[in-house]
Protein backbone atom coordinates (compact mmCIF):
# COMPACT_ATOMS: atom_id res chain seq x y z
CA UNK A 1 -201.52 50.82 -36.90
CA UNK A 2 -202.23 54.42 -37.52
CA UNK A 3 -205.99 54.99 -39.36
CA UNK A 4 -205.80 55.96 -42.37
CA UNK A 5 -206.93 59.54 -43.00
CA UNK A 6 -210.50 59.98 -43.47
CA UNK A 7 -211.27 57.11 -41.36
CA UNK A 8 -212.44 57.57 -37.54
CA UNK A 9 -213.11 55.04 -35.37
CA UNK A 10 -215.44 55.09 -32.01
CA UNK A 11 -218.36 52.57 -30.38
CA UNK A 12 -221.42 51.59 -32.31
CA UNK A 13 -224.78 52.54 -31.15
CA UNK A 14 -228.53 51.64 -31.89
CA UNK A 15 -228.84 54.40 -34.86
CA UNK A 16 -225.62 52.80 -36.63
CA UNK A 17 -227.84 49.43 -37.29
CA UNK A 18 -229.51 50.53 -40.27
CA UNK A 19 -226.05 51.15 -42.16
CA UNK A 20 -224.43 48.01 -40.26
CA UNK A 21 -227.08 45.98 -41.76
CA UNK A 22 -226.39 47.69 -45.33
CA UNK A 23 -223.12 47.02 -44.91
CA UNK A 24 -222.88 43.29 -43.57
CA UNK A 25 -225.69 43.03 -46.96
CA UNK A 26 -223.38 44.29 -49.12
CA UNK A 27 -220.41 42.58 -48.03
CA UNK A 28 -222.37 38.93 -48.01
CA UNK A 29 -224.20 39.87 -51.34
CA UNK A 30 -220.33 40.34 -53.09
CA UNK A 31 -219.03 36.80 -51.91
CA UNK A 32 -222.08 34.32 -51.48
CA UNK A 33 -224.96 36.11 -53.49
CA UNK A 34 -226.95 36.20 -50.55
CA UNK A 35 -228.00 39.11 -48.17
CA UNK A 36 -226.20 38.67 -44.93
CA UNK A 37 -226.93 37.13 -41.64
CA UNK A 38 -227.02 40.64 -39.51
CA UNK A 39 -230.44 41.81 -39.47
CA UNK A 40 -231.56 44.73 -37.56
CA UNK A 41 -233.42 42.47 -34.98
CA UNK A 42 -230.10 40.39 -34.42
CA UNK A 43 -228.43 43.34 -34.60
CA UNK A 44 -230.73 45.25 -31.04
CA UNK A 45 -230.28 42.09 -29.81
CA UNK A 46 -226.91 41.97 -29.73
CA UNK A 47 -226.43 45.69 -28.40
CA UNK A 48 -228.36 44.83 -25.08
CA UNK A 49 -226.29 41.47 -24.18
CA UNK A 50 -225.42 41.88 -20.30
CA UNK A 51 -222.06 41.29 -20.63
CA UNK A 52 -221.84 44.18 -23.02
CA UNK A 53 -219.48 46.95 -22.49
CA UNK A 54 -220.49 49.92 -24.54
CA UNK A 55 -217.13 51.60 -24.77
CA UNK A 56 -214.95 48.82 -25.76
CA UNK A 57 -216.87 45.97 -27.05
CA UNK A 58 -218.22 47.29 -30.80
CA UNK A 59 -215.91 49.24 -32.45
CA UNK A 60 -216.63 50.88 -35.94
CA UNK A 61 -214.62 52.68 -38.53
CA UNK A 62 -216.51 55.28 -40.40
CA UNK A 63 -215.44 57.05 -43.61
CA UNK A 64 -217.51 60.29 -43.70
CA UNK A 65 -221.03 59.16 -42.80
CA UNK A 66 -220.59 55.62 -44.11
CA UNK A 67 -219.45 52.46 -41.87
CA UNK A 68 -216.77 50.45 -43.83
CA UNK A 69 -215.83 48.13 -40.93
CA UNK A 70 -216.78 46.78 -37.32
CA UNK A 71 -216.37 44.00 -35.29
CA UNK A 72 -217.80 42.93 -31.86
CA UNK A 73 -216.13 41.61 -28.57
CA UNK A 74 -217.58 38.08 -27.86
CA UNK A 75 -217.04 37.86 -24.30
CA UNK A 76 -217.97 35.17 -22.31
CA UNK A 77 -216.11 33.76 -19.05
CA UNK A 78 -213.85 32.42 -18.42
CA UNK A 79 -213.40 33.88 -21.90
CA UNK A 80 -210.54 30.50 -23.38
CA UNK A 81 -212.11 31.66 -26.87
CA UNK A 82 -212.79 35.00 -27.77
CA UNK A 83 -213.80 34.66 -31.37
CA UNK A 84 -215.28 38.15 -32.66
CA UNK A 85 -217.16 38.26 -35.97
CA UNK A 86 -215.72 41.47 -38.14
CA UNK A 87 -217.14 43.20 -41.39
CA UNK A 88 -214.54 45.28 -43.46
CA UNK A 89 -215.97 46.95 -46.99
CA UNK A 90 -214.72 44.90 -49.52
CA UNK A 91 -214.43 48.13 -51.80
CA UNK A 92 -211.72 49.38 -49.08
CA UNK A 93 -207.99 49.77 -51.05
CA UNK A 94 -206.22 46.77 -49.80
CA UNK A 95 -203.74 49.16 -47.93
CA UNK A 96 -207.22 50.53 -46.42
CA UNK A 97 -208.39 47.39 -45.65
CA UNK A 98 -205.85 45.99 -43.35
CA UNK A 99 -205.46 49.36 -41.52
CA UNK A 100 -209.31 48.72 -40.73
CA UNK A 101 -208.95 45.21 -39.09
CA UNK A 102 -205.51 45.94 -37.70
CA UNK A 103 -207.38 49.14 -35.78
CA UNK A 104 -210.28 46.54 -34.94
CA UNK A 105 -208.06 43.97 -33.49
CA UNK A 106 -206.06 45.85 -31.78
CA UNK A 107 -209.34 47.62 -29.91
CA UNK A 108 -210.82 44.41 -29.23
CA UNK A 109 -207.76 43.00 -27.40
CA UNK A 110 -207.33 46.14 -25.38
CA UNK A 111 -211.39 45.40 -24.60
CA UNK A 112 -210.70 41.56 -23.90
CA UNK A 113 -208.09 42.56 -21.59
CA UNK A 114 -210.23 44.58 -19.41
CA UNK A 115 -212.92 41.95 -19.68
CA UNK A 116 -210.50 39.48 -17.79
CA UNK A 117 -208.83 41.92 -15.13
CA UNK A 118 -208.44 39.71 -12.43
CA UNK A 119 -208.31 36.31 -13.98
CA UNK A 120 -206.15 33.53 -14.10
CA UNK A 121 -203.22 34.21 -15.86
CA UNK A 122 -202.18 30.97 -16.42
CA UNK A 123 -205.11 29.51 -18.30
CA UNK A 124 -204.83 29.46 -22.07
CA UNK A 125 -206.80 31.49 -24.13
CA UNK A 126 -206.84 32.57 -27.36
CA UNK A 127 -208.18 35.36 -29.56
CA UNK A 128 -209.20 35.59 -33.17
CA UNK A 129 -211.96 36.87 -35.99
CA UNK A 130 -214.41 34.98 -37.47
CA UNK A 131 -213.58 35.44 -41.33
CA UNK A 132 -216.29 34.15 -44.12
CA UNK A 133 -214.42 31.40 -46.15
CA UNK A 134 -214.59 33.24 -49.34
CA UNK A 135 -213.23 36.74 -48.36
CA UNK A 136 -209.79 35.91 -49.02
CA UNK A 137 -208.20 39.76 -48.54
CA UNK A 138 -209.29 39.10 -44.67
CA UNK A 139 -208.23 35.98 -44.43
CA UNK A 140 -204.62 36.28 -45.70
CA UNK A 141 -204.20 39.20 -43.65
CA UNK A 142 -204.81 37.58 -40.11
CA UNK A 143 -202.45 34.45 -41.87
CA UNK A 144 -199.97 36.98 -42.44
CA UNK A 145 -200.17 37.91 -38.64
CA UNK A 146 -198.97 34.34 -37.60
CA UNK A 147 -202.53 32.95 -36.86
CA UNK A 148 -203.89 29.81 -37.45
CA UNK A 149 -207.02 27.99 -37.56
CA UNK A 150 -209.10 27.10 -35.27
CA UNK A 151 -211.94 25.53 -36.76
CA UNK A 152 -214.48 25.91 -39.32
CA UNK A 153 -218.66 26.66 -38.56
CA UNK A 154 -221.42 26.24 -41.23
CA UNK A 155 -224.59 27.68 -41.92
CA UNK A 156 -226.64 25.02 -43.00
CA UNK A 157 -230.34 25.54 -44.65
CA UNK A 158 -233.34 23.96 -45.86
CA UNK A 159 -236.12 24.78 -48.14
CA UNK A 160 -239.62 23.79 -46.55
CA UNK A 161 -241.95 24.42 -49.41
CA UNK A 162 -241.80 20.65 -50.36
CA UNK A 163 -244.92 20.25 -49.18
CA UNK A 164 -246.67 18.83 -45.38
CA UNK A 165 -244.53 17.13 -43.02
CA UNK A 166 -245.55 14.42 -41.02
CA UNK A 167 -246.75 14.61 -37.55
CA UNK A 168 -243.76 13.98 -35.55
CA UNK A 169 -243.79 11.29 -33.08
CA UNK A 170 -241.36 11.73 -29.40
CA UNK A 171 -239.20 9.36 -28.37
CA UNK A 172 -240.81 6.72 -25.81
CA UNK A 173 -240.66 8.18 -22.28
CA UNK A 174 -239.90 11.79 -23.47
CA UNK A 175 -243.38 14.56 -23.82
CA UNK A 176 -242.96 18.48 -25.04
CA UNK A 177 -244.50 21.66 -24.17
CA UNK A 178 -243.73 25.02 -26.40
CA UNK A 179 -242.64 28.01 -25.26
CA UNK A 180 -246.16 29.07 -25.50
CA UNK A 181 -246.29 28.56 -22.13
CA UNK A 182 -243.82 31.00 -20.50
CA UNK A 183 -242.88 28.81 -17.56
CA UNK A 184 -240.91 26.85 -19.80
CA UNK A 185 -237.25 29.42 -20.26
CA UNK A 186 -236.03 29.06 -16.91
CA UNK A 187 -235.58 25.06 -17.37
CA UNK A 188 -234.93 25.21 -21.04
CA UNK A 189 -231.75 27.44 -19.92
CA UNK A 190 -230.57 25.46 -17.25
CA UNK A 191 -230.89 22.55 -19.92
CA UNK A 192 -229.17 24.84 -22.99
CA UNK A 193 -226.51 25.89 -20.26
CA UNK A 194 -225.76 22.03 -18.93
CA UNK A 195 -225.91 20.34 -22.64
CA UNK A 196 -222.94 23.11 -23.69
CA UNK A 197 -220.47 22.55 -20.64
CA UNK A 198 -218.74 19.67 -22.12
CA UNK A 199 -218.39 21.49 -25.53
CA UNK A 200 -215.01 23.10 -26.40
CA UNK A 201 -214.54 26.92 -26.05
CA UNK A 202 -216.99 28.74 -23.49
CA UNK A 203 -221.05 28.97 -23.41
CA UNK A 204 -222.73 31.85 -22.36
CA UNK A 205 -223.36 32.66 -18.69
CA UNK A 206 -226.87 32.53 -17.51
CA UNK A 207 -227.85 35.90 -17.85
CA UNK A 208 -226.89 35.81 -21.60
CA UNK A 209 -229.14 32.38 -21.88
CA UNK A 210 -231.78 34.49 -20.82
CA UNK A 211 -231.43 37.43 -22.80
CA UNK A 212 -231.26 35.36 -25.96
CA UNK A 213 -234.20 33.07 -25.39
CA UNK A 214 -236.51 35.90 -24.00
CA UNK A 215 -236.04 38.23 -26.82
CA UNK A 216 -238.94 39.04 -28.33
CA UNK A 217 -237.84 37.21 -32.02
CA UNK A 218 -238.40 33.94 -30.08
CA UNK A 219 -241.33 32.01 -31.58
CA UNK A 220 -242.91 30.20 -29.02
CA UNK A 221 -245.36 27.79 -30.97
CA UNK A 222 -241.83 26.53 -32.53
CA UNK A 223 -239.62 26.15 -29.35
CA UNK A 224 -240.30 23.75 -26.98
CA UNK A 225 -238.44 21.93 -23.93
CA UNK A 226 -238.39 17.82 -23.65
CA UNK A 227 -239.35 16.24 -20.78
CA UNK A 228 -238.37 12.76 -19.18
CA UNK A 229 -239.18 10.82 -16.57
CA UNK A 230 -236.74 13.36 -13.79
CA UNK A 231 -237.34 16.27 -15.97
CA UNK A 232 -236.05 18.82 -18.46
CA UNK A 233 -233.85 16.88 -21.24
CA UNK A 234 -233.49 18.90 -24.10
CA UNK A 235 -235.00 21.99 -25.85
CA UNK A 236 -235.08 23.76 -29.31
CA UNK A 237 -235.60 27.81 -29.95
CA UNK A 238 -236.46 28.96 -33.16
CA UNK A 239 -236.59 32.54 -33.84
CA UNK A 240 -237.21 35.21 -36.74
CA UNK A 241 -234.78 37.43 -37.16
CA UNK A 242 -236.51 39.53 -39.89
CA UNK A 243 -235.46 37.87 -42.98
CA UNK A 244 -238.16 36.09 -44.32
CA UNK A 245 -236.41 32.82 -42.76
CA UNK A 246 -236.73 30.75 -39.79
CA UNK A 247 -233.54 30.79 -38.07
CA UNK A 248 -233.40 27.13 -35.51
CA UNK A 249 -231.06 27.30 -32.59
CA UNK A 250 -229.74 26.43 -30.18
CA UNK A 251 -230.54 22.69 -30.04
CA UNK A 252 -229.70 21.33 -26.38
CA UNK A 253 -229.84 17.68 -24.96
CA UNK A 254 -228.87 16.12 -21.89
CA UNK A 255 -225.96 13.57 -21.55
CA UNK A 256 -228.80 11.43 -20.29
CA UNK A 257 -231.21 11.95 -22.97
CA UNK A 258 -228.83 11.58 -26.49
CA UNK A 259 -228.87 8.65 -28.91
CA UNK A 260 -232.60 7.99 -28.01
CA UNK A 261 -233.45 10.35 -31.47
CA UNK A 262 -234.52 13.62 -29.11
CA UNK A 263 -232.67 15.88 -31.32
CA UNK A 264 -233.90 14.70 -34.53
CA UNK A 265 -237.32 14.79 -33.47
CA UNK A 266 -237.09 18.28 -32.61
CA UNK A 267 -235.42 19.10 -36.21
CA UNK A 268 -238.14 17.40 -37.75
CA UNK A 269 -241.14 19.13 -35.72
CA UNK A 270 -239.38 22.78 -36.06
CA UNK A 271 -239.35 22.03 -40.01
CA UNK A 272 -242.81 21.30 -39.48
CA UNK A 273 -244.16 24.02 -37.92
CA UNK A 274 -242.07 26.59 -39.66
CA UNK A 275 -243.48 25.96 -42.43
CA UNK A 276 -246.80 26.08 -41.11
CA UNK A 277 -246.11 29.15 -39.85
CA UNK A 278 -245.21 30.85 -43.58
CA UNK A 279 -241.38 30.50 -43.37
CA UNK A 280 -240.01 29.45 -47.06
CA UNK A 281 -236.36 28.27 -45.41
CA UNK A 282 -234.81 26.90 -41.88
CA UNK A 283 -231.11 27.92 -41.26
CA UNK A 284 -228.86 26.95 -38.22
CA UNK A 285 -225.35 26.99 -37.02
CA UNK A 286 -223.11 24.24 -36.56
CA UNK A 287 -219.36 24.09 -35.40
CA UNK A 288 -217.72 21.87 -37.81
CA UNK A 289 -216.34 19.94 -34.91
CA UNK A 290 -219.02 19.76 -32.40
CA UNK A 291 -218.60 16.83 -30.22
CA UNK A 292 -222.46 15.38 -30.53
CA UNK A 293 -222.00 14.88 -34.31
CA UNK A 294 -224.51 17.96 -35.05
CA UNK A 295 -223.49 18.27 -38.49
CA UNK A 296 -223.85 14.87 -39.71
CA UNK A 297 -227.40 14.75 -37.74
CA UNK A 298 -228.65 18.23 -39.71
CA UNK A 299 -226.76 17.03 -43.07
CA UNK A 300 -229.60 13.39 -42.70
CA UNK A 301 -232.25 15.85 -41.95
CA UNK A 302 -231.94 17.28 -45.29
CA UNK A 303 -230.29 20.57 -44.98
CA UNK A 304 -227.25 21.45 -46.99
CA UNK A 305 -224.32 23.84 -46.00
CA UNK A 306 -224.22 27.23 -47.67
CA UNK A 307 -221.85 29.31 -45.95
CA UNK A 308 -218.95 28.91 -44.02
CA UNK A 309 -217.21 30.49 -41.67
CA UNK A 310 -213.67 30.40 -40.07
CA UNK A 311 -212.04 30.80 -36.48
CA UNK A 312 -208.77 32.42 -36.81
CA UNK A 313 -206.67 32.61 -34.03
CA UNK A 314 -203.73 34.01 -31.82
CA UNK A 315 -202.92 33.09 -28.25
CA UNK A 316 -204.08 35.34 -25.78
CA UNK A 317 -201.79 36.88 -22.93
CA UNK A 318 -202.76 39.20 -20.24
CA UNK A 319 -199.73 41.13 -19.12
């Protein structure tokens, strides 16, 4: 579908992450209240992933000077389930609305495409947005393209001004160290990287692990890595994303290490030390239908959902 006129489209860049932010606020402030989740740290994050192609993989729309949509390619081999968050001005004319994500879809599957050049043809894949629950307009529109839903993910939060937590005691047989001490990333991402392989859709290669848990909004007094009696078993990474709230995740433990409370523990101790460190809230994000029972284990913990998120959907063909 043709742009409408007015509106140009081309590749984001660092200096469009002030008005990216503004707009992702904006957007999140009309349908939960709340400023959203893209923050500018996220945000240069995000722009220096390794898989990153910088001509196909973060498409904008601009009206004038101001972004009123944009989207980015989540691309991670063998790439079964490309699900790309999008942002479309909710002050858009419907009619102006749908061009927008009809342009952004059809740029990210010319971009997925080229990401899988080569691959097995055969394998299924699918493709698909990641659409807040309550923006309806976006919603309807990729329904109205003959998707369907995948699943649902949650933002879950707590508020840690309750007062001191308790000292948090390990499992028996398990001992931590922070990421304090820097020899701790290269296990903790051969442990995040093993603990996701049996979880549906596709974790980030190695060289994504280690962007994300070496950026510099890591806090390393409130990530650690669990040790057992043959070694790494699970790990935490909490990080500030320059909100004013400690963001937890990912969580990671070992086939060999679950049901002995690891997890938990590590909830409990990042509340903990959080807070010491002057954060007001902890937020995370869970699929809805992770296959450790995540959700149910953050819900006991004491943090409530507050925002939701949806997968929608379309298969995926190469040729």
């Amino acid at each position: 579908m043709a742009l409408p006129t007015g509106m140009t489209v081309r590749q984001a860049t660092a200096a469009d992450i002030p008005a990216y932010v503004a707009l992702s606020d904006a957007t999140w402030s009309a349908l939960y209240g709340r400023t959203g989740y893209l923050t500018t740290d996220l945000l240069e994050i995000a722009l220096k992933r390794p898989e990153r192609d910088p001509e196909r993989d973060d498409p904008v729309i601009h009206v004038g000077d101001r972004i009123v949509a944009g989207a980015t390619l989540q691309a991670w081999p063998p790439m079964t389930e490309v699900v790309c968050p999008i942002i479309v001005d909710l002050d858009l004319s419907p009619a102006d609305r749908s061009a927008a994500i009809d342009a952004l879809i059809g740029i990210l599957l010319e971009a997925a495409r080229a990401h899988l050049a080569g691959a097995d043809a055969t394998l299924e894949r699918v493709f698909g947005l990641s659409v807040p629950t309550r923006d309806t307009g976006l919603r309807d529109h990729v329904r109205g393209l003959g998707w369907t839903l995948l699943r649902t993910y949650f933002e879950l939060a707590i508020d840690l001004t309750g007062g001191s937590s308790p000292e948090v005691e390990w499992p028996a047989g398990l001992t931590m160290r922070t990421f304090g001490d820097a020899a701790v990333v290269e296990p903790t991402i051969a442990v995040m990287n093993d603990a996701f392989a049996d979880h549906h859709g596709d974790g980030p290669p190695l060289d994504t692990w280690r962007h994300m848990l070496t950026a510099d909004v890591v806090l390393p007094d409130s990530s650690y890595l669990l040790d057992d009696a043959d070694g790494p078993v699970g790990a935490l990474v909490s990080s500030d994303f320059g909100d004013g709230e400690g963001y937890i995740g990912p969580i990671g433990v070992l086939r060999r290490g679950r049901g002995k409370g690891a997890a938990s523990a590590m909830l409990r101790r990042s509340f903990r030390d959080l807070a010491a460190a002057g954060f007001s809230t902890a937020r995370l994000d869970v699929d809805g239908e992770n296959t450790t029972g995540a959700l149910g284990l953050y819900q006991r913990a004491g943090m409530s959902v507050r925002v939701s998120t949806e997968a929608w959907v379309t298969p995926l063909h190469l040729a």
